[in-house]
PDB file of N, CA and C in Angstrom:
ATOM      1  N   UNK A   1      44.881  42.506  32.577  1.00  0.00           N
ATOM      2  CA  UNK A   1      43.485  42.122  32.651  1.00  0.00           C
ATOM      3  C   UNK A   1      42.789  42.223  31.296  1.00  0.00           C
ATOM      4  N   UNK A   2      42.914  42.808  30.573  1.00  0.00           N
ATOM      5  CA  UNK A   2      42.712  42.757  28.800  1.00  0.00           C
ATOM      6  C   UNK A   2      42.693  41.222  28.313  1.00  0.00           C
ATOM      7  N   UNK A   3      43.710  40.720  29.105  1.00  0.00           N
ATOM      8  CA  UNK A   3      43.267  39.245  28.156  1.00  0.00           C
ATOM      9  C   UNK A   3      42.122  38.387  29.117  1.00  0.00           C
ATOM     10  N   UNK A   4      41.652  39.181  30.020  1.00  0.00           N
ATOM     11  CA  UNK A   4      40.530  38.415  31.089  1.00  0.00           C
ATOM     12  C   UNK A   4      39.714  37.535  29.970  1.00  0.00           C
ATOM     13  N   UNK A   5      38.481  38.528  28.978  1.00  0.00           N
ATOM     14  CA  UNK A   5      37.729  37.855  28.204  1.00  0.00           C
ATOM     15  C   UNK A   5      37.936  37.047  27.145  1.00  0.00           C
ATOM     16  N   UNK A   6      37.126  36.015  27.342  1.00  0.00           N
ATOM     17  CA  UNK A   6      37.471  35.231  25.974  1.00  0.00           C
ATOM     18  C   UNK A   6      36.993  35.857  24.436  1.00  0.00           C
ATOM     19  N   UNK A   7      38.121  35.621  23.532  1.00  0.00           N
ATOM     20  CA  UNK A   7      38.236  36.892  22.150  1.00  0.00           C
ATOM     21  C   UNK A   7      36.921  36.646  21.432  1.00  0.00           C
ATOM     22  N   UNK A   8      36.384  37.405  20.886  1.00  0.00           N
ATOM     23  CA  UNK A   8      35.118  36.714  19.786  1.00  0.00           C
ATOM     24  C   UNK A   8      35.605  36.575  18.671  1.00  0.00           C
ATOM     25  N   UNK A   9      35.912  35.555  17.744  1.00  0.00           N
ATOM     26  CA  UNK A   9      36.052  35.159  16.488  1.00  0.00           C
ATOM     27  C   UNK A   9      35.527  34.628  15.865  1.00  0.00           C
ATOM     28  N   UNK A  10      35.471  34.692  14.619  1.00  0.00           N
ATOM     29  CA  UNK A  10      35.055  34.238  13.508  1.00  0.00           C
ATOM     30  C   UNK A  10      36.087  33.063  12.982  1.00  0.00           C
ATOM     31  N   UNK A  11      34.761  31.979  12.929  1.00  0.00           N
ATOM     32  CA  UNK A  11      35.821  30.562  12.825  1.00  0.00           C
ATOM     33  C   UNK A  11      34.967  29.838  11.455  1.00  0.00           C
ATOM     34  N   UNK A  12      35.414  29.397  10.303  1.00  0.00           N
ATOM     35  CA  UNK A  12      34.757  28.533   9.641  1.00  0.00           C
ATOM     36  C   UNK A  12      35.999  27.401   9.068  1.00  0.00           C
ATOM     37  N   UNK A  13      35.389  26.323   9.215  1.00  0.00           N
ATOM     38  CA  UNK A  13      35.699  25.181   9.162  1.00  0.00           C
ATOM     39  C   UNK A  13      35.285  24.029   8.024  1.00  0.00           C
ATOM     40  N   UNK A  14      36.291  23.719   7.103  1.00  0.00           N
ATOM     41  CA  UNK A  14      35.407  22.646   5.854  1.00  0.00           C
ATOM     42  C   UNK A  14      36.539  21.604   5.589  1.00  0.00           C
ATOM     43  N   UNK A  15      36.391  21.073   4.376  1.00  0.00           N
ATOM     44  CA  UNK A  15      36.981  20.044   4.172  1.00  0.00           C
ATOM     45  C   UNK A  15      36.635  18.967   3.692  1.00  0.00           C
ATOM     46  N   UNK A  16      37.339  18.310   3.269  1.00  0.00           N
ATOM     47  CA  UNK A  16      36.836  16.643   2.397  1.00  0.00           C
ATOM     48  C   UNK A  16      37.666  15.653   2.832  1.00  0.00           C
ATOM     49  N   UNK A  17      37.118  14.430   2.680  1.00  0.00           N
ATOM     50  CA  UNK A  17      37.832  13.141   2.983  1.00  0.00           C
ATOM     51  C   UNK A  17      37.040  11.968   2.749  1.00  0.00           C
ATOM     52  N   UNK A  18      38.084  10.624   2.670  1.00  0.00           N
ATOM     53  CA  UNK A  18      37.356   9.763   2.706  1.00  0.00           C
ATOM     54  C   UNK A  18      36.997   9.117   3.758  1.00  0.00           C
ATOM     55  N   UNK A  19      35.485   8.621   3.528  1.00  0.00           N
ATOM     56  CA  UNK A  19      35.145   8.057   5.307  1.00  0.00           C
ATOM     57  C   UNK A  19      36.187   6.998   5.951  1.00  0.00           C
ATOM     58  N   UNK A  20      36.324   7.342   7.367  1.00  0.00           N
ATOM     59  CA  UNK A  20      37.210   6.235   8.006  1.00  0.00           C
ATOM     60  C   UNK A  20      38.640   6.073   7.377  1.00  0.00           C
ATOM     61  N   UNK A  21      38.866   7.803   6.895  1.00  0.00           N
ATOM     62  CA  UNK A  21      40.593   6.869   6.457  1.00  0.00           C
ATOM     63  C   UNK A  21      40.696   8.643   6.473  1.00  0.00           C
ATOM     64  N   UNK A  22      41.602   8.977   5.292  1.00  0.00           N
ATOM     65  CA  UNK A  22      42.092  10.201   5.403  1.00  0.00           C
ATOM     66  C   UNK A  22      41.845  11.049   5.264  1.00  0.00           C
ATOM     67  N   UNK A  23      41.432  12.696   5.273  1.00  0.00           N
ATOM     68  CA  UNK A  23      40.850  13.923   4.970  1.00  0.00           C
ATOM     69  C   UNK A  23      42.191  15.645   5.225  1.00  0.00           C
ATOM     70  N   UNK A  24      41.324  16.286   4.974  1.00  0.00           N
ATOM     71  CA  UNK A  24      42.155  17.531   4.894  1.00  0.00           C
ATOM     72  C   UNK A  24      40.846  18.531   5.172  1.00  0.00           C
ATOM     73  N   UNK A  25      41.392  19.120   6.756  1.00  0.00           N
ATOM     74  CA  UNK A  25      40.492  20.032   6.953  1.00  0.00           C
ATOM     75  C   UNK A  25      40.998  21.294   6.878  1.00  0.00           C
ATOM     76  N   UNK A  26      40.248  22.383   6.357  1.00  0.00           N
ATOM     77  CA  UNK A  26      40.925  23.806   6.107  1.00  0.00           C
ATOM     78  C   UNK A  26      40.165  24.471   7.626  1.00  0.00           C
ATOM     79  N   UNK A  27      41.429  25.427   8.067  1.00  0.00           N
ATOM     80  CA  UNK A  27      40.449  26.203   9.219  1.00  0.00           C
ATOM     81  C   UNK A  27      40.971  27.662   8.858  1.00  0.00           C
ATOM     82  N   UNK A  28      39.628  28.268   8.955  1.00  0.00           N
ATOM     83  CA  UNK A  28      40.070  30.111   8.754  1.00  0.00           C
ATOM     84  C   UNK A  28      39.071  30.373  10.000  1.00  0.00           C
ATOM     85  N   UNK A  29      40.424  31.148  10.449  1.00  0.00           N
ATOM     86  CA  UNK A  29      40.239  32.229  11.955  1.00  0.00           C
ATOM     87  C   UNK A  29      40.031  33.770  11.354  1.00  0.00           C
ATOM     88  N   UNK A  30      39.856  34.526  11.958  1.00  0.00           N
ATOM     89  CA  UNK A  30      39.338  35.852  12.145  1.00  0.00           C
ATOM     90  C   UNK A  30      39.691  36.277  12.870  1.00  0.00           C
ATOM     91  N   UNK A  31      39.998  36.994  13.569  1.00  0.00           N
ATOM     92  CA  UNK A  31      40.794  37.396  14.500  1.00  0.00           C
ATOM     93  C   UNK A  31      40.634  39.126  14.501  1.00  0.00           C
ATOM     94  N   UNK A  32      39.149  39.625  15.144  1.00  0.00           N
ATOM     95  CA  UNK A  32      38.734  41.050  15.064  1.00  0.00           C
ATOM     96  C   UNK A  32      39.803  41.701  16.019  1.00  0.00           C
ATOM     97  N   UNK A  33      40.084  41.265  17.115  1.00  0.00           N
ATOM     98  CA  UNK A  33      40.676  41.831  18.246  1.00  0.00           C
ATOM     99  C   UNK A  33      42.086  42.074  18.357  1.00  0.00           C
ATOM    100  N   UNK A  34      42.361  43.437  19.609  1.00  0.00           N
ATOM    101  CA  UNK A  34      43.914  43.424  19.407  1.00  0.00           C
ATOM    102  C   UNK A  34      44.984  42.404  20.130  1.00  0.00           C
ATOM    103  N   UNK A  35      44.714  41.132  20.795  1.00  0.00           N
ATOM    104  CA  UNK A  35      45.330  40.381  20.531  1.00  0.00           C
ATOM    105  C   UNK A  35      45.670  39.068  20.177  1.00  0.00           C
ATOM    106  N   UNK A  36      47.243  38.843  19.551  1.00  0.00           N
ATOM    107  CA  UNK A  36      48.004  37.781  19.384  1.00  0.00           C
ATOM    108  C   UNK A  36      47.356  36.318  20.222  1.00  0.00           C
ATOM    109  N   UNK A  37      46.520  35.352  19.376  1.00  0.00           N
ATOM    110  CA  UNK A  37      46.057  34.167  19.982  1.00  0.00           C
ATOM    111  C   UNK A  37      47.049  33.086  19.268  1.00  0.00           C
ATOM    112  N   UNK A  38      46.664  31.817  19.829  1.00  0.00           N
ATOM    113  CA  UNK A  38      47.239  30.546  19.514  1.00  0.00           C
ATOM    114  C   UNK A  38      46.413  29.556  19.351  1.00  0.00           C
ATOM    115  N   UNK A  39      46.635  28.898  18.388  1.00  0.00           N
ATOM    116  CA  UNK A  39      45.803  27.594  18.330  1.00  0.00           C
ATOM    117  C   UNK A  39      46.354  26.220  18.593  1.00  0.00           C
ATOM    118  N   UNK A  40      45.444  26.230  20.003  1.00  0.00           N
ATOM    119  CA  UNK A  40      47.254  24.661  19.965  1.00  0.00           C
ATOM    120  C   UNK A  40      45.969  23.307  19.888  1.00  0.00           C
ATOM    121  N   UNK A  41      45.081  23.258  19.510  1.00  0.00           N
ATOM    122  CA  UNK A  41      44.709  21.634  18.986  1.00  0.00           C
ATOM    123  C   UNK A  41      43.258  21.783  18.398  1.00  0.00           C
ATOM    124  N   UNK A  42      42.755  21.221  17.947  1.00  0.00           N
ATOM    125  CA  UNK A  42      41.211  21.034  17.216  1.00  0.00           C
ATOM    126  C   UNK A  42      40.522  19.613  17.413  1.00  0.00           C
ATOM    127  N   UNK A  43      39.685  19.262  17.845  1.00  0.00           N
ATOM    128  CA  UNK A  43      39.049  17.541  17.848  1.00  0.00           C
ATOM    129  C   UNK A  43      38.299  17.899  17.303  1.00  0.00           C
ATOM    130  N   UNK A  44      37.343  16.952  16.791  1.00  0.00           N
ATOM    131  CA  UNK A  44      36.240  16.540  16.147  1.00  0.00           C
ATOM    132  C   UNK A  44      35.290  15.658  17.222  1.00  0.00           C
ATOM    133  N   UNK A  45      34.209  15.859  17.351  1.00  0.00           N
ATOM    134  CA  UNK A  45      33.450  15.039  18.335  1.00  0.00           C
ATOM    135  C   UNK A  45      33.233  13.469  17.787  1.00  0.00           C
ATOM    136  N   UNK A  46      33.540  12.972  16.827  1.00  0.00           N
ATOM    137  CA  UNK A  46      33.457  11.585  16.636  1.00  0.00           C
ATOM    138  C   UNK A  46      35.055  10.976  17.035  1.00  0.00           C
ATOM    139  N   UNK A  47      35.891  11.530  17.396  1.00  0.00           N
ATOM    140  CA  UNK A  47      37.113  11.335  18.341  1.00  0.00           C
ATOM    141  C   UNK A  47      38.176  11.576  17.423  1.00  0.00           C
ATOM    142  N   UNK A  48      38.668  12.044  16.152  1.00  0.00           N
ATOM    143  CA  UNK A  48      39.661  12.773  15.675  1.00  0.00           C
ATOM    144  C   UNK A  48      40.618  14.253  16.466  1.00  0.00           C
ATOM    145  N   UNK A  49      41.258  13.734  16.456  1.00  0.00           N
ATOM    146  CA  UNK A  49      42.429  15.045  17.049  1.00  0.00           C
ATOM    147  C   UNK A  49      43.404  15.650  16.189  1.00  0.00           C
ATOM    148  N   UNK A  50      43.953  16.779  16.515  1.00  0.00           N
ATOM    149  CA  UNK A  50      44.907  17.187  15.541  1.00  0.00           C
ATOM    150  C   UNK A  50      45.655  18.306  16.942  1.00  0.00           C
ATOM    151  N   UNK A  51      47.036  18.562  17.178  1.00  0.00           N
ATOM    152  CA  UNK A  51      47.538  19.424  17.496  1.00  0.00           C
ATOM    153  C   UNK A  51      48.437  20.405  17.176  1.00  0.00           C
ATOM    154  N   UNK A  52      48.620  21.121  17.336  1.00  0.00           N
ATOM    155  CA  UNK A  52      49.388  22.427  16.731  1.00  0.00           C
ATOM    156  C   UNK A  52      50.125  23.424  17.754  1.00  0.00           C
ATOM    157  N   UNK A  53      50.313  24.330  16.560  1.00  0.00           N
ATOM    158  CA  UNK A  53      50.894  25.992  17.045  1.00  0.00           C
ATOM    159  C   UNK A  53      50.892  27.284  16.123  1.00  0.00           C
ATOM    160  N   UNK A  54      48.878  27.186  16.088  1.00  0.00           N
ATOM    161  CA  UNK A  54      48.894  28.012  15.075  1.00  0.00           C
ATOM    162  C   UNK A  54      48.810  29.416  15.338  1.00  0.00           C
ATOM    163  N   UNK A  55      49.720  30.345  14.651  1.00  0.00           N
ATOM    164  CA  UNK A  55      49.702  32.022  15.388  1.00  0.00           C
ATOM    165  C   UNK A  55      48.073  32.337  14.613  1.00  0.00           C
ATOM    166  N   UNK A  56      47.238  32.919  15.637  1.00  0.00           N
ATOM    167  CA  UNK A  56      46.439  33.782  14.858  1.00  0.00           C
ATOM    168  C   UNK A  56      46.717  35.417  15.123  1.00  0.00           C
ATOM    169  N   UNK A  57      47.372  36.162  14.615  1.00  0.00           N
ATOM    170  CA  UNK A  57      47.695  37.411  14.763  1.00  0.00           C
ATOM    171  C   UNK A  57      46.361  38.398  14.975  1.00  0.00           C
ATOM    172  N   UNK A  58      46.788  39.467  15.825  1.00  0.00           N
ATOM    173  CA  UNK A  58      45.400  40.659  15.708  1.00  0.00           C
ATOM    174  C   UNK A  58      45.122  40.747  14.422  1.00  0.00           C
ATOM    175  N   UNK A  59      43.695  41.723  14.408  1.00  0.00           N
ATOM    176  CA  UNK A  59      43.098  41.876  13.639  1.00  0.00           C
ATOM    177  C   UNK A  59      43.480  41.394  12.194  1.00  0.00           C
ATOM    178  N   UNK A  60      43.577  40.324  11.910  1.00  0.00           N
ATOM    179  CA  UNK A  60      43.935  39.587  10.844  1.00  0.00           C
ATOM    180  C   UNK A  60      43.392  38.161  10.679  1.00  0.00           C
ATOM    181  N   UNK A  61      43.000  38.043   9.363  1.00  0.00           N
ATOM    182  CA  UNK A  61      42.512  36.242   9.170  1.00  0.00           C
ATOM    183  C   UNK A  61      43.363  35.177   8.659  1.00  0.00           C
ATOM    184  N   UNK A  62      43.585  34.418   9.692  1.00  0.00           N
ATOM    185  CA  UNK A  62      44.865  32.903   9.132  1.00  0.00           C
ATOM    186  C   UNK A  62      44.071  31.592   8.607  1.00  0.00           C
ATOM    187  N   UNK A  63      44.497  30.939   8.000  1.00  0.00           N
ATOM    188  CA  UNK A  63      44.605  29.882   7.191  1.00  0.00           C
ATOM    189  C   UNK A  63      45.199  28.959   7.556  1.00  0.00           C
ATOM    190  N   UNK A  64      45.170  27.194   7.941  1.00  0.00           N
ATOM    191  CA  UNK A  64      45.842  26.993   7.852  1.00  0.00           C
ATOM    192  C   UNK A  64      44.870  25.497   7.280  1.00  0.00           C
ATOM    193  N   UNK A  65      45.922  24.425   6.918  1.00  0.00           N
ATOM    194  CA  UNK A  65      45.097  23.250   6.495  1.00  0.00           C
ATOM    195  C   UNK A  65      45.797  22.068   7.240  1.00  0.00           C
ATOM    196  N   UNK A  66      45.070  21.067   7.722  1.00  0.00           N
ATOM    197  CA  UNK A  66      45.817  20.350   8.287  1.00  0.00           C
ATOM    198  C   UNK A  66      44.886  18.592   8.061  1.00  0.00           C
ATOM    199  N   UNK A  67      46.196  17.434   8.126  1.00  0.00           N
ATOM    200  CA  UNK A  67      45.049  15.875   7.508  1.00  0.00           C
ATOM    201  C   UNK A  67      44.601  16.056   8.809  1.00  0.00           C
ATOM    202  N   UNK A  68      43.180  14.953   8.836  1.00  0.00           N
ATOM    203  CA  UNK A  68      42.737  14.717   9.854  1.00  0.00           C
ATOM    204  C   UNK A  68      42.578  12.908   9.603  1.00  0.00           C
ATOM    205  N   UNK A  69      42.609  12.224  11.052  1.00  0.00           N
ATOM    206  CA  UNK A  69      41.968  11.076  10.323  1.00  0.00           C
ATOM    207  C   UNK A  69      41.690  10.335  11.995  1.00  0.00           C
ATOM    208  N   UNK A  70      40.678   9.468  11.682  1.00  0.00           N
ATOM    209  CA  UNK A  70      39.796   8.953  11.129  1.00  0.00           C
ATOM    210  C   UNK A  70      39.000  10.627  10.327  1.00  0.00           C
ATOM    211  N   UNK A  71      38.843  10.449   8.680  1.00  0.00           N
ATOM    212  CA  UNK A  71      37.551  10.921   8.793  1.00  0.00           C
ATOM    213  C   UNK A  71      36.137  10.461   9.164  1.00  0.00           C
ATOM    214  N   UNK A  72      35.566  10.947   9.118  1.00  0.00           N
ATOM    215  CA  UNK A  72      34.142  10.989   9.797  1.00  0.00           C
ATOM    216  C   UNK A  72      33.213  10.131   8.153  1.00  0.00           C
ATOM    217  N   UNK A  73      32.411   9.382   9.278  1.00  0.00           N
ATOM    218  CA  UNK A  73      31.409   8.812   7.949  1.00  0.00           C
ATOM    219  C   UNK A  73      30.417  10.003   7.847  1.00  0.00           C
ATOM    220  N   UNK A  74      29.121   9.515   6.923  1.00  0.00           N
ATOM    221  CA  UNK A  74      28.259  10.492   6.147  1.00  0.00           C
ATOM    222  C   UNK A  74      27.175  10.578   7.355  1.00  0.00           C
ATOM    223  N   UNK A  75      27.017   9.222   8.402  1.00  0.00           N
ATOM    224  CA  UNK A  75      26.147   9.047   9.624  1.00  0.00           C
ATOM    225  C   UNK A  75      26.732  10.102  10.781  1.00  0.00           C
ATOM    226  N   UNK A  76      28.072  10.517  10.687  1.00  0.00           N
ATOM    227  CA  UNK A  76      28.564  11.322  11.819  1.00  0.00           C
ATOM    228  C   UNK A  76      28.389  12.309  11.743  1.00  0.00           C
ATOM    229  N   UNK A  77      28.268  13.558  10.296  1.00  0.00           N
ATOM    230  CA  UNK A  77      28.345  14.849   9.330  1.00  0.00           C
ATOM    231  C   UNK A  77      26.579  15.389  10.517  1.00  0.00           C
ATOM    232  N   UNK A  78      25.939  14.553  10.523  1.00  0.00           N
ATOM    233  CA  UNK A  78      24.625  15.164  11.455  1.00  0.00           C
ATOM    234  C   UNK A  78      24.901  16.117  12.552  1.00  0.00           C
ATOM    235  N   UNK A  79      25.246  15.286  13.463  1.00  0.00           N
ATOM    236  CA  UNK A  79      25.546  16.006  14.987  1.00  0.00           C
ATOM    237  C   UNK A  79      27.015  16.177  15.389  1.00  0.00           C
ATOM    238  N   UNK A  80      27.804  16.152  14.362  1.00  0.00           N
ATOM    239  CA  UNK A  80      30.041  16.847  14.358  1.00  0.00           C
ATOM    240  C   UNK A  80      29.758  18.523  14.745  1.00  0.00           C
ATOM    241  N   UNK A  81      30.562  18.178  15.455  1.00  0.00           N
ATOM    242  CA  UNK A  81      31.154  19.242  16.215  1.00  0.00           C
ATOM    243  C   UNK A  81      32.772  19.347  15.974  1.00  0.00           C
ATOM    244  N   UNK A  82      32.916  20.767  16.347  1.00  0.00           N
ATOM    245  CA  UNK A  82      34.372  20.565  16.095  1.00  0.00           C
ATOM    246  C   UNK A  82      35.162  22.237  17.508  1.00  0.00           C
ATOM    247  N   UNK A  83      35.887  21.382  18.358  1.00  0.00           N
ATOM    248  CA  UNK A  83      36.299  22.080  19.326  1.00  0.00           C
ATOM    249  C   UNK A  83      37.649  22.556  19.175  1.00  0.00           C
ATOM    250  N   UNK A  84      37.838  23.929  19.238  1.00  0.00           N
ATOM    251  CA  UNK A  84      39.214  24.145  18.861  1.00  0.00           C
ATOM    252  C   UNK A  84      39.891  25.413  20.451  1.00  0.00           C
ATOM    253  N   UNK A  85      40.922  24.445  20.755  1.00  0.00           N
ATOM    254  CA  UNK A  85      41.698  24.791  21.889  1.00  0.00           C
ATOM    255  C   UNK A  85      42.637  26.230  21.709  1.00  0.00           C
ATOM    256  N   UNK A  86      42.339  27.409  22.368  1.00  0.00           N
ATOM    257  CA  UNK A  86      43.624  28.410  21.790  1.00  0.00           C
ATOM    258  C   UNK A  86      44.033  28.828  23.323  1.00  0.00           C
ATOM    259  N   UNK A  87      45.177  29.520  23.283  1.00  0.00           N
ATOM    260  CA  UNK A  87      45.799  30.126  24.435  1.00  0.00           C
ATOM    261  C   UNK A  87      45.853  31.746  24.230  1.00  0.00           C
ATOM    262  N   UNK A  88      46.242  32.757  25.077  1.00  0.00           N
ATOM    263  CA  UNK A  88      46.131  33.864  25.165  1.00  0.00           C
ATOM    264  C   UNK A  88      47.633  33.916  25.126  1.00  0.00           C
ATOM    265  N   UNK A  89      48.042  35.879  25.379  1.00  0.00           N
ATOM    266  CA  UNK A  89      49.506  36.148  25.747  1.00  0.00           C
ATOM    267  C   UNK A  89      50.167  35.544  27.246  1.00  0.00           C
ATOM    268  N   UNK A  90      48.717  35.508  28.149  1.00  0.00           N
ATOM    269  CA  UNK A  90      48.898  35.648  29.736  1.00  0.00           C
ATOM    270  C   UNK A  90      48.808  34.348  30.028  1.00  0.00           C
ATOM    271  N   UNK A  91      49.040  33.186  28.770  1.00  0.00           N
ATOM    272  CA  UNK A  91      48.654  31.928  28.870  1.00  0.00           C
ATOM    273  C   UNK A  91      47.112  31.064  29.427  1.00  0.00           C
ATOM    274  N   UNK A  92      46.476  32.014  29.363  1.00  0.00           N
ATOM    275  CA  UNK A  92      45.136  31.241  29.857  1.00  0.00           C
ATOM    276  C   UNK A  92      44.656  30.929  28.623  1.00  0.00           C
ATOM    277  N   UNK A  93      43.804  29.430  28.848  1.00  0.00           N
ATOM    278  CA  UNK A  93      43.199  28.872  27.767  1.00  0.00           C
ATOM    279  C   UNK A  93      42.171  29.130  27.386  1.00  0.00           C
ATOM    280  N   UNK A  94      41.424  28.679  26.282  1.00  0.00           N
ATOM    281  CA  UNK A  94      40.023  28.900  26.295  1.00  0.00           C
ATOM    282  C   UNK A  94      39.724  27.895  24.972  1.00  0.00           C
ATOM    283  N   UNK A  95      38.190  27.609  24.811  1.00  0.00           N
ATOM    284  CA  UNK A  95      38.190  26.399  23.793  1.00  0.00           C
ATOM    285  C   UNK A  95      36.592  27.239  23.175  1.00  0.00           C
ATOM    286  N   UNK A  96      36.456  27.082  21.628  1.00  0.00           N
ATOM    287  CA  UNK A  96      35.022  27.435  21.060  1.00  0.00           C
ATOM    288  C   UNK A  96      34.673  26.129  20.423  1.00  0.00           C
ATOM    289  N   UNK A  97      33.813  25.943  20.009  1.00  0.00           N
ATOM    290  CA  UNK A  97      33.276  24.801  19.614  1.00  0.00           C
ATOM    291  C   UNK A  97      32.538  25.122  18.253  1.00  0.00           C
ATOM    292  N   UNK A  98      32.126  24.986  17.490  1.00  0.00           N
ATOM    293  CA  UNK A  98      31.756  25.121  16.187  1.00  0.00           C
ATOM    294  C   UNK A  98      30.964  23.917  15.025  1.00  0.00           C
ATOM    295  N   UNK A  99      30.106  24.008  14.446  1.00  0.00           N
ATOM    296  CA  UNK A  99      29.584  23.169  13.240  1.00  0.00           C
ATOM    297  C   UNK A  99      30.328  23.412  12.331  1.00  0.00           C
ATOM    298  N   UNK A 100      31.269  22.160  11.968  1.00  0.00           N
ATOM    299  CA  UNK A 100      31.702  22.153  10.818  1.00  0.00           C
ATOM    300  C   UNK A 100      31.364  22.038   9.419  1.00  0.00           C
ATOM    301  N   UNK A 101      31.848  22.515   8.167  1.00  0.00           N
ATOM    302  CA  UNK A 101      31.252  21.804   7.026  1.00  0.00           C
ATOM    303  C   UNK A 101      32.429  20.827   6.340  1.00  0.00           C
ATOM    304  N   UNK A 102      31.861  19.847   6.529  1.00  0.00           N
ATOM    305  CA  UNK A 102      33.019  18.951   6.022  1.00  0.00           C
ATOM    306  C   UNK A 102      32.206  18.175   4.974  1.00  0.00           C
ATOM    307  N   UNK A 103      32.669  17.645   4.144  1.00  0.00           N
ATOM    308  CA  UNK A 103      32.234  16.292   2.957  1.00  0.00           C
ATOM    309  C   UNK A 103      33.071  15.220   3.097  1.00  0.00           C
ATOM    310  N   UNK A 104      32.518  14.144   2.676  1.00  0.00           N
ATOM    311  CA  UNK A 104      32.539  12.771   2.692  1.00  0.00           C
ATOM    312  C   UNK A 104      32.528  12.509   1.273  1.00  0.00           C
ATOM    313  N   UNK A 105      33.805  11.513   1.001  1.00  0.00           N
ATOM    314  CA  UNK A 105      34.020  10.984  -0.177  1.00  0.00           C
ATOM    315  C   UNK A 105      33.336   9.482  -0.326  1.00  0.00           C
ATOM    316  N   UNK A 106      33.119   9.041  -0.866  1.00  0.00           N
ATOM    317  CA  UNK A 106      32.565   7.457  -0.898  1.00  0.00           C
ATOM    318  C   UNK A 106      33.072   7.025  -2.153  1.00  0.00           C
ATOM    319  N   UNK A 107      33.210   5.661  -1.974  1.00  0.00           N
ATOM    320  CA  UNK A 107      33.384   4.564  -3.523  1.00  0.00           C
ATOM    321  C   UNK A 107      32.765   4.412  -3.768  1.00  0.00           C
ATOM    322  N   UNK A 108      31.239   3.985  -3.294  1.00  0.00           N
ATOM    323  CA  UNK A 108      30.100   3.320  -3.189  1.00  0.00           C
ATOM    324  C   UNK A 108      29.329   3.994  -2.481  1.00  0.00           C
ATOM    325  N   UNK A 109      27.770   5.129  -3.188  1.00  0.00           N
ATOM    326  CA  UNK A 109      26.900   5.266  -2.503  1.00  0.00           C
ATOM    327  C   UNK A 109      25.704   4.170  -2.361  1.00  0.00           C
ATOM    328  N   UNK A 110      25.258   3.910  -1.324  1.00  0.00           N
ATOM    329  CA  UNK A 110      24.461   2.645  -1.230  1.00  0.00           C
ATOM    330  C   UNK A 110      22.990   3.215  -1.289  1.00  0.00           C
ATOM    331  N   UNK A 111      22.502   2.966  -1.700  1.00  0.00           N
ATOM    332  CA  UNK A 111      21.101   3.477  -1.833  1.00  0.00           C
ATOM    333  C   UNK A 111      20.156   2.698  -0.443  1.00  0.00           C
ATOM    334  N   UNK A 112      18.879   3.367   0.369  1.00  0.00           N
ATOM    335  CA  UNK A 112      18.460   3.144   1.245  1.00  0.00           C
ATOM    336  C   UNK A 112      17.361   1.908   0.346  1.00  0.00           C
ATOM    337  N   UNK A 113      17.191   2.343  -0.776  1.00  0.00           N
ATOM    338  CA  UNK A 113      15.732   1.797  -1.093  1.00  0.00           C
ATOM    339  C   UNK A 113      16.343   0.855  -2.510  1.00  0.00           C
ATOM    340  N   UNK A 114      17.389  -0.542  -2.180  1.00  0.00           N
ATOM    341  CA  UNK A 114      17.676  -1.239  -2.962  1.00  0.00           C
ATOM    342  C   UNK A 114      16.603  -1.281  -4.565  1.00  0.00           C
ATOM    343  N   UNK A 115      15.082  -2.004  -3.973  1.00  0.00           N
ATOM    344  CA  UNK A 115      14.068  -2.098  -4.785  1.00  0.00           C
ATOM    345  C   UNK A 115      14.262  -0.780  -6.325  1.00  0.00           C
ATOM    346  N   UNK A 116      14.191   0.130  -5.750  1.00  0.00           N
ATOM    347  CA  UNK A 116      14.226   1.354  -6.222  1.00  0.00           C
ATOM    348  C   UNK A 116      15.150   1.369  -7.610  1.00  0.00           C
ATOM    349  N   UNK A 117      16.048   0.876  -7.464  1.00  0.00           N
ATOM    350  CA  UNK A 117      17.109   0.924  -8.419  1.00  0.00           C
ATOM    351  C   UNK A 117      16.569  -0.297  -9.373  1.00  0.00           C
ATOM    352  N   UNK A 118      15.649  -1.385  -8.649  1.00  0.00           N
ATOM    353  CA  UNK A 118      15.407  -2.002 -10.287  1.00  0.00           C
ATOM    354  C   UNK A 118      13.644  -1.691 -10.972  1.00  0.00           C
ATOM    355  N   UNK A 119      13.695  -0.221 -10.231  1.00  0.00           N
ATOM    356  CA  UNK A 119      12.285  -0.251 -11.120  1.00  0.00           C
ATOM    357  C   UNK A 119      10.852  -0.566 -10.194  1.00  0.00           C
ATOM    358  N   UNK A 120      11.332  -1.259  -8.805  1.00  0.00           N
ATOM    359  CA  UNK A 120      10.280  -2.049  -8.752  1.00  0.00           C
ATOM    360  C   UNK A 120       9.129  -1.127  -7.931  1.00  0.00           C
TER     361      UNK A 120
END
């Protein structure tokens, strides 16, 4: 019954990419508690997935980095979310959800206020 509650961790989430094509998101877990979790997938609320089998050990903080893609445009970075799926020892699941910090690469920033750029 120890693994009844869901663990409290410390989750931060970042990363860069270019919009609509490839990125690399870093995730660091925390892991205050005494036990052994798993991370078996992460989405992004603009519909990116990624799955895994990442150990997060007790009281210890893991690392891991993984591509993501589609990245996300600079219009999605507002309201992204990012849900990450883990399992227990006793196999029950559980999912946290989190604000990510991610960046957006561009070729081309477009300016809102064309005029602007010639002065006018």
């Amino acid at each position: 019954m120890r693994d009844a509650e869901k663990p409290a961790l410390n989750i931060t989430i970042g990363g860069e990419g270019e919009a609509r094509n490839i990125g690399s998101l870093t995730v660091v877990i925390t892991n205050p508690g005494q036990i052994a979790l798993e991370c078996l997938a992460l989405s992004l609320s603009h519909g990116a997935q990624v799955s895994g089998n990442w150990l997060v050990p007790p009281l210890k903080q893991t690392e891991f980095s993984v591509p993501m893609a589609p990245w996300p445009a600079k219009a999605d970075l507002e309201n992204l979310k990012t849900t990450l799926l883990f399992r227990q020892p006793n196999g029950v699941t559980f999912s946290i959800e989190i604000v990510p910090n991610l960046k957006v690469k561009t070729l081309y920033d477009r300016s809102d206020d064309l005029l602007k750029e010639l002065g006018l």
